[in-house]
PDB file of N, CA and C in Angstrom:
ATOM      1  N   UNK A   1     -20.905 -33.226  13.940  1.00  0.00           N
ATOM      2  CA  UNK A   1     -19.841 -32.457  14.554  1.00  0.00           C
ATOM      3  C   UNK A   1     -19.636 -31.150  13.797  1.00  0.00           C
ATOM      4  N   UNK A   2     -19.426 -30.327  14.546  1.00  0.00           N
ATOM      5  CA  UNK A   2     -19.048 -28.695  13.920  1.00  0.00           C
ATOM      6  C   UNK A   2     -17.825 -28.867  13.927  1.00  0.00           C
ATOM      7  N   UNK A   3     -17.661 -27.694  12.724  1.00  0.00           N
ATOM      8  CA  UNK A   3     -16.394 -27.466  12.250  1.00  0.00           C
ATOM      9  C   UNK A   3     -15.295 -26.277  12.796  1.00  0.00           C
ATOM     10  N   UNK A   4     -14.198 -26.289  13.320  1.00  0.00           N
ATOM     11  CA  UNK A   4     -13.565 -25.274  13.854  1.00  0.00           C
ATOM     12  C   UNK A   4     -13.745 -24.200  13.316  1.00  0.00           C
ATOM     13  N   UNK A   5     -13.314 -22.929  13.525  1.00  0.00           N
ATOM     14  CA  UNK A   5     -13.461 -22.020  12.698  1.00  0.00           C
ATOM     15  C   UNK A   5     -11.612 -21.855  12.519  1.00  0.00           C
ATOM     16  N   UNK A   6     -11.735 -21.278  11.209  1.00  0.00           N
ATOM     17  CA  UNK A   6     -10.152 -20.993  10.951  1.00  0.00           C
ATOM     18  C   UNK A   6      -9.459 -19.959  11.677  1.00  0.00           C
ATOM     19  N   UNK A   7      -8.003 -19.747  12.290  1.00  0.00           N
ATOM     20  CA  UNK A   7      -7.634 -18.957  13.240  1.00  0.00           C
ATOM     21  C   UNK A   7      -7.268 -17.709  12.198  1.00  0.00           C
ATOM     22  N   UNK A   8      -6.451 -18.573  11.146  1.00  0.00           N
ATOM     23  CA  UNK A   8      -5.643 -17.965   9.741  1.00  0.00           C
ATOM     24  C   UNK A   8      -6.494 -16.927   8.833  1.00  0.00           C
ATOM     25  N   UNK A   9      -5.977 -15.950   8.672  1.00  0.00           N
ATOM     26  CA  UNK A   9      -6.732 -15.693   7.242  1.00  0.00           C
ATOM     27  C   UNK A   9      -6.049 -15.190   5.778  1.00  0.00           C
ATOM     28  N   UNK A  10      -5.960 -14.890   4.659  1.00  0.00           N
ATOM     29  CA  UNK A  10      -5.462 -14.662   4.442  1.00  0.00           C
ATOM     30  C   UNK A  10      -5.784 -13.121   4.010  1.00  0.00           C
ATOM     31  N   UNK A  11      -4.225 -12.665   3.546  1.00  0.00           N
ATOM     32  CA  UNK A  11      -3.906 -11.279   3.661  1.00  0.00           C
ATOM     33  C   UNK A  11      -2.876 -10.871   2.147  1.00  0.00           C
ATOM     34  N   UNK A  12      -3.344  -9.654   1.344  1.00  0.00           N
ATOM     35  CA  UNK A  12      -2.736  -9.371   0.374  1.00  0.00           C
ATOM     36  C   UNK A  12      -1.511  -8.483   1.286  1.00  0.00           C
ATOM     37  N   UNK A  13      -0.270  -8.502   0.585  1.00  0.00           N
ATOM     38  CA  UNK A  13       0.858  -7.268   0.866  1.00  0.00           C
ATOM     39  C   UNK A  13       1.500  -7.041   0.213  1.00  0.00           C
ATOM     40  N   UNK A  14       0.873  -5.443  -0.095  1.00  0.00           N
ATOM     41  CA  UNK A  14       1.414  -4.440  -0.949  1.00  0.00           C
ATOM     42  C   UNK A  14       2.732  -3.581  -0.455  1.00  0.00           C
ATOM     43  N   UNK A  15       3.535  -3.677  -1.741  1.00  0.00           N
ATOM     44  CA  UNK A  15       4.803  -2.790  -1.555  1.00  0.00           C
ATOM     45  C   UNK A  15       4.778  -1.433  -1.288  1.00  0.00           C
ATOM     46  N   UNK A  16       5.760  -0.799  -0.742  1.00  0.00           N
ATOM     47  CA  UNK A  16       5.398   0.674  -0.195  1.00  0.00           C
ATOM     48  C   UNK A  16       6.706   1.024  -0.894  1.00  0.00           C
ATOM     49  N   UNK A  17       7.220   0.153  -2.365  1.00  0.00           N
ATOM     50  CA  UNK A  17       8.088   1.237  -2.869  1.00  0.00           C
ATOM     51  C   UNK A  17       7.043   1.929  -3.947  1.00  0.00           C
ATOM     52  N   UNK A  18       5.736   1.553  -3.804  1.00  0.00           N
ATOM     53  CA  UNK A  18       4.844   2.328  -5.139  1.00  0.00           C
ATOM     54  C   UNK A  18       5.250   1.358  -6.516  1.00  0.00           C
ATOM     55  N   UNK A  19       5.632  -0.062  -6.285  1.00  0.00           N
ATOM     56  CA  UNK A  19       5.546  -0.333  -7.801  1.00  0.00           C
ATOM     57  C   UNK A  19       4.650  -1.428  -8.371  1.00  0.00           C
ATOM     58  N   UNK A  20       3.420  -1.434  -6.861  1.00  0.00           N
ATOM     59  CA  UNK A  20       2.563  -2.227  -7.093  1.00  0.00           C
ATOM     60  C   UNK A  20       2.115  -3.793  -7.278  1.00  0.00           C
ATOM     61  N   UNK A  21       4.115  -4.132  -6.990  1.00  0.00           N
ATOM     62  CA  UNK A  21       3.890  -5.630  -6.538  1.00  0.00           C
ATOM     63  C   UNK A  21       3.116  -6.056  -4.884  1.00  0.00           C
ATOM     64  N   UNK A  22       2.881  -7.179  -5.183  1.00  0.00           N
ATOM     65  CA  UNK A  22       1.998  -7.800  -3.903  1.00  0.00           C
ATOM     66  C   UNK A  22       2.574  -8.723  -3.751  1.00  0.00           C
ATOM     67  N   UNK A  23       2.105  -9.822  -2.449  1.00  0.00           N
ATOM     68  CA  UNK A  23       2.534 -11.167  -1.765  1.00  0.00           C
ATOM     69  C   UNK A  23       1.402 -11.547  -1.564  1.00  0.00           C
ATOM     70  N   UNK A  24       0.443 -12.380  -1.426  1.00  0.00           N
ATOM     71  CA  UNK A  24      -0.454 -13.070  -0.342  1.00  0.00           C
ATOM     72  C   UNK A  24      -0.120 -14.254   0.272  1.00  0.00           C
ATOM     73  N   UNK A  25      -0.120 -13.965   1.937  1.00  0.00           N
ATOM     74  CA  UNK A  25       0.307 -14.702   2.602  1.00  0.00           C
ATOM     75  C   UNK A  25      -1.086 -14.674   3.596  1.00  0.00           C
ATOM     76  N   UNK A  26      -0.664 -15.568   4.825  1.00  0.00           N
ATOM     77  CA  UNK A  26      -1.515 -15.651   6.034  1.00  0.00           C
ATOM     78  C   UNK A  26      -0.998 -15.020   7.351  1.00  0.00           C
ATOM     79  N   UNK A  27      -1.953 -14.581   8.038  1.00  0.00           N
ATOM     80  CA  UNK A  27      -1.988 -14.408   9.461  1.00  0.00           C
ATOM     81  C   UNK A  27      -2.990 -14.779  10.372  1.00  0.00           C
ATOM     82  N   UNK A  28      -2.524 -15.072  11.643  1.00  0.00           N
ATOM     83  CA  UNK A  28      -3.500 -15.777  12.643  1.00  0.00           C
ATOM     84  C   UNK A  28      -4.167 -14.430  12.845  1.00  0.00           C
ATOM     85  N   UNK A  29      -4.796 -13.941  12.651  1.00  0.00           N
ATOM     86  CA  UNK A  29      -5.912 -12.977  13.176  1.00  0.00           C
ATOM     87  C   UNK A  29      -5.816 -12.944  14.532  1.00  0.00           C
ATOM     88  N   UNK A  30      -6.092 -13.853  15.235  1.00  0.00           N
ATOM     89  CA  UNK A  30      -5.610 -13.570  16.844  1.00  0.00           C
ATOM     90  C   UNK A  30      -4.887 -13.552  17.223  1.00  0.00           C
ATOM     91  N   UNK A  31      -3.448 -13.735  17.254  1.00  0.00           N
ATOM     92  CA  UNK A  31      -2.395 -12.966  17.592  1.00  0.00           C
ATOM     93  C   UNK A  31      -2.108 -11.652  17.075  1.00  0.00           C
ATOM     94  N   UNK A  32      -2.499 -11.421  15.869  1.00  0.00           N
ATOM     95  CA  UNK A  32      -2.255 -10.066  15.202  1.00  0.00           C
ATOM     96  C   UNK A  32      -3.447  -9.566  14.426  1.00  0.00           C
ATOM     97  N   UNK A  33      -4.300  -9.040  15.135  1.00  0.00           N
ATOM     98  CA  UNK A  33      -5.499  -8.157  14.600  1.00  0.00           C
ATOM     99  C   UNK A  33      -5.263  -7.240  13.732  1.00  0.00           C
ATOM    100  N   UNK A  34      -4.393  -6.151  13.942  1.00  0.00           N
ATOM    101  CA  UNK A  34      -4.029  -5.027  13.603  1.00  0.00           C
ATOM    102  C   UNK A  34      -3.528  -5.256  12.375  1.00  0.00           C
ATOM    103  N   UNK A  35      -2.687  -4.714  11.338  1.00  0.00           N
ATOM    104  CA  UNK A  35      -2.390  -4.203  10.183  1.00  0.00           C
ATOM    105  C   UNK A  35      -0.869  -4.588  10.458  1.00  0.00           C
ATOM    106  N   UNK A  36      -0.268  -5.863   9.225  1.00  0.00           N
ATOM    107  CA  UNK A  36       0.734  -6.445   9.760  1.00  0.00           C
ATOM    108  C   UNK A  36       1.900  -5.724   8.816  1.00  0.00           C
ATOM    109  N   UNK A  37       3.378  -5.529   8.810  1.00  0.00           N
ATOM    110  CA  UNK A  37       3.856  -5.375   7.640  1.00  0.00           C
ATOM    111  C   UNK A  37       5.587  -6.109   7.844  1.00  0.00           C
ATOM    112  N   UNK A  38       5.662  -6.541   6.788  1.00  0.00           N
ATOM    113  CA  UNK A  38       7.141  -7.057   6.934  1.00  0.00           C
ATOM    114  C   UNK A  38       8.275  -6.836   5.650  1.00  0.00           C
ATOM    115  N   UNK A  39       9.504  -7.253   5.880  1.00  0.00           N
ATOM    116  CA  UNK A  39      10.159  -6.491   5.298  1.00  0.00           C
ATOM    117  C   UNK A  39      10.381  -7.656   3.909  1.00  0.00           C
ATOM    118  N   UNK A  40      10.076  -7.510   2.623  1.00  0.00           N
ATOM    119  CA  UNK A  40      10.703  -8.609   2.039  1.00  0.00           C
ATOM    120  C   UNK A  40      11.216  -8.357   0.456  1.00  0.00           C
ATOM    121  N   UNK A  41      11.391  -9.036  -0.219  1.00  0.00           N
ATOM    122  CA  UNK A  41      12.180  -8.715  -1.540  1.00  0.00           C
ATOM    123  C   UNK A  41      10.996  -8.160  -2.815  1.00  0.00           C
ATOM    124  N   UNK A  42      11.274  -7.141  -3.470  1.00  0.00           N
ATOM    125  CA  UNK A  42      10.590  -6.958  -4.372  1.00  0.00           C
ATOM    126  C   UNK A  42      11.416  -6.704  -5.788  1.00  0.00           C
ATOM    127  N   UNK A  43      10.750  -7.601  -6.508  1.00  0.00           N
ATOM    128  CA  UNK A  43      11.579  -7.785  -7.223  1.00  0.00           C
ATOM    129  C   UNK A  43      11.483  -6.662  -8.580  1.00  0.00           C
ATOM    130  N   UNK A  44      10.801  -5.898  -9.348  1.00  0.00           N
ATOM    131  CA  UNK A  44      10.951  -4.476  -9.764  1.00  0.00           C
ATOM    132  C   UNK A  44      11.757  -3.856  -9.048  1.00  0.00           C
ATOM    133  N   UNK A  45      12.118  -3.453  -8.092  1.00  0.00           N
ATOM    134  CA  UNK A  45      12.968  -2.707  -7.484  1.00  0.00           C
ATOM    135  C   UNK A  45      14.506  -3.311  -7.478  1.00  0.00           C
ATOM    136  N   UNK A  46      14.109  -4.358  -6.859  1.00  0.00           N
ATOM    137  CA  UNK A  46      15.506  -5.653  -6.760  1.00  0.00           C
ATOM    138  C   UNK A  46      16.095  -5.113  -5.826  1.00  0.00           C
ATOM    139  N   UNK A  47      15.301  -4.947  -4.486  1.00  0.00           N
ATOM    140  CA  UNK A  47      16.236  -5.066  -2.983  1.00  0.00           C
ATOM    141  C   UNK A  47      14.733  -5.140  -1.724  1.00  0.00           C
ATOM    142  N   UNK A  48      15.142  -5.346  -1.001  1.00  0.00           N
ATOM    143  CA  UNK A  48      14.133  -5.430   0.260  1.00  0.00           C
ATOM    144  C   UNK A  48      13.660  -3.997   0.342  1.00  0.00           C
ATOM    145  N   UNK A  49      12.466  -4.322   0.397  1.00  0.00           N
ATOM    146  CA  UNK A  49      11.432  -3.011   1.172  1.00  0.00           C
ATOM    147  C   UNK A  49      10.311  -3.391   2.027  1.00  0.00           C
ATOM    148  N   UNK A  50       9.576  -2.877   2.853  1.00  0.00           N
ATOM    149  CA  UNK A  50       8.572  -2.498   3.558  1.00  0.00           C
ATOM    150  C   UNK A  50       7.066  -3.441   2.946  1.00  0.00           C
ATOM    151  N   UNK A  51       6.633  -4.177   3.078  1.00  0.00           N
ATOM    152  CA  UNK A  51       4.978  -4.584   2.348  1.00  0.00           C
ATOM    153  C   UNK A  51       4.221  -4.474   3.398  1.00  0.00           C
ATOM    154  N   UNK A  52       3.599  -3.744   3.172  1.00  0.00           N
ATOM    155  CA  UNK A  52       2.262  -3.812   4.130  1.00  0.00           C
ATOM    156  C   UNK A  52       0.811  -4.101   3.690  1.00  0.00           C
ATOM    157  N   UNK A  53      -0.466  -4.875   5.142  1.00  0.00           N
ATOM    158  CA  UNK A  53      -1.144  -5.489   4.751  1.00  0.00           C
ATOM    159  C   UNK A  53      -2.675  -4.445   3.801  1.00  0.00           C
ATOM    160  N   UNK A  54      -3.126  -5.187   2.864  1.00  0.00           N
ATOM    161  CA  UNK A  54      -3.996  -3.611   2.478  1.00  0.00           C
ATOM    162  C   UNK A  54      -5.118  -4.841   2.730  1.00  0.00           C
ATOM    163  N   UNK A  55      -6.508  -4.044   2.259  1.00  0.00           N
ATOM    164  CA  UNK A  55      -7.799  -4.898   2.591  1.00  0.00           C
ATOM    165  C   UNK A  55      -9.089  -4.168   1.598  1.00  0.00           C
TER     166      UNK A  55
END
């Protein structure tokens, strides 16, 4: 039997306050091809900003 292929992949996300923290998380690649970004806590800064996906 073959093996599925994974839908998930994973994805580094870099902060866009410039202080060079990251997250790695996942995304389904097929629902979201494109370049994902969400809003979440960084903690050098110490408030929510912008991370977006780099590659």
């Amino acid at each position: 039997m073959a093996k599925a292929k994974n839908a998930r992949q994973i994805v580094i996300m870099e902060s866009t306050a410039g202080t060079g923290y990251r997250y790695a998380t996942t995304k389904n690649k097929r629902n979201h091809p494109g370049r994902v970004e969400f809003k979440k806590y960084d903690p050098v800064v110490r408030k929510h900003v912008v991370f977006k996906e780099t590659k």
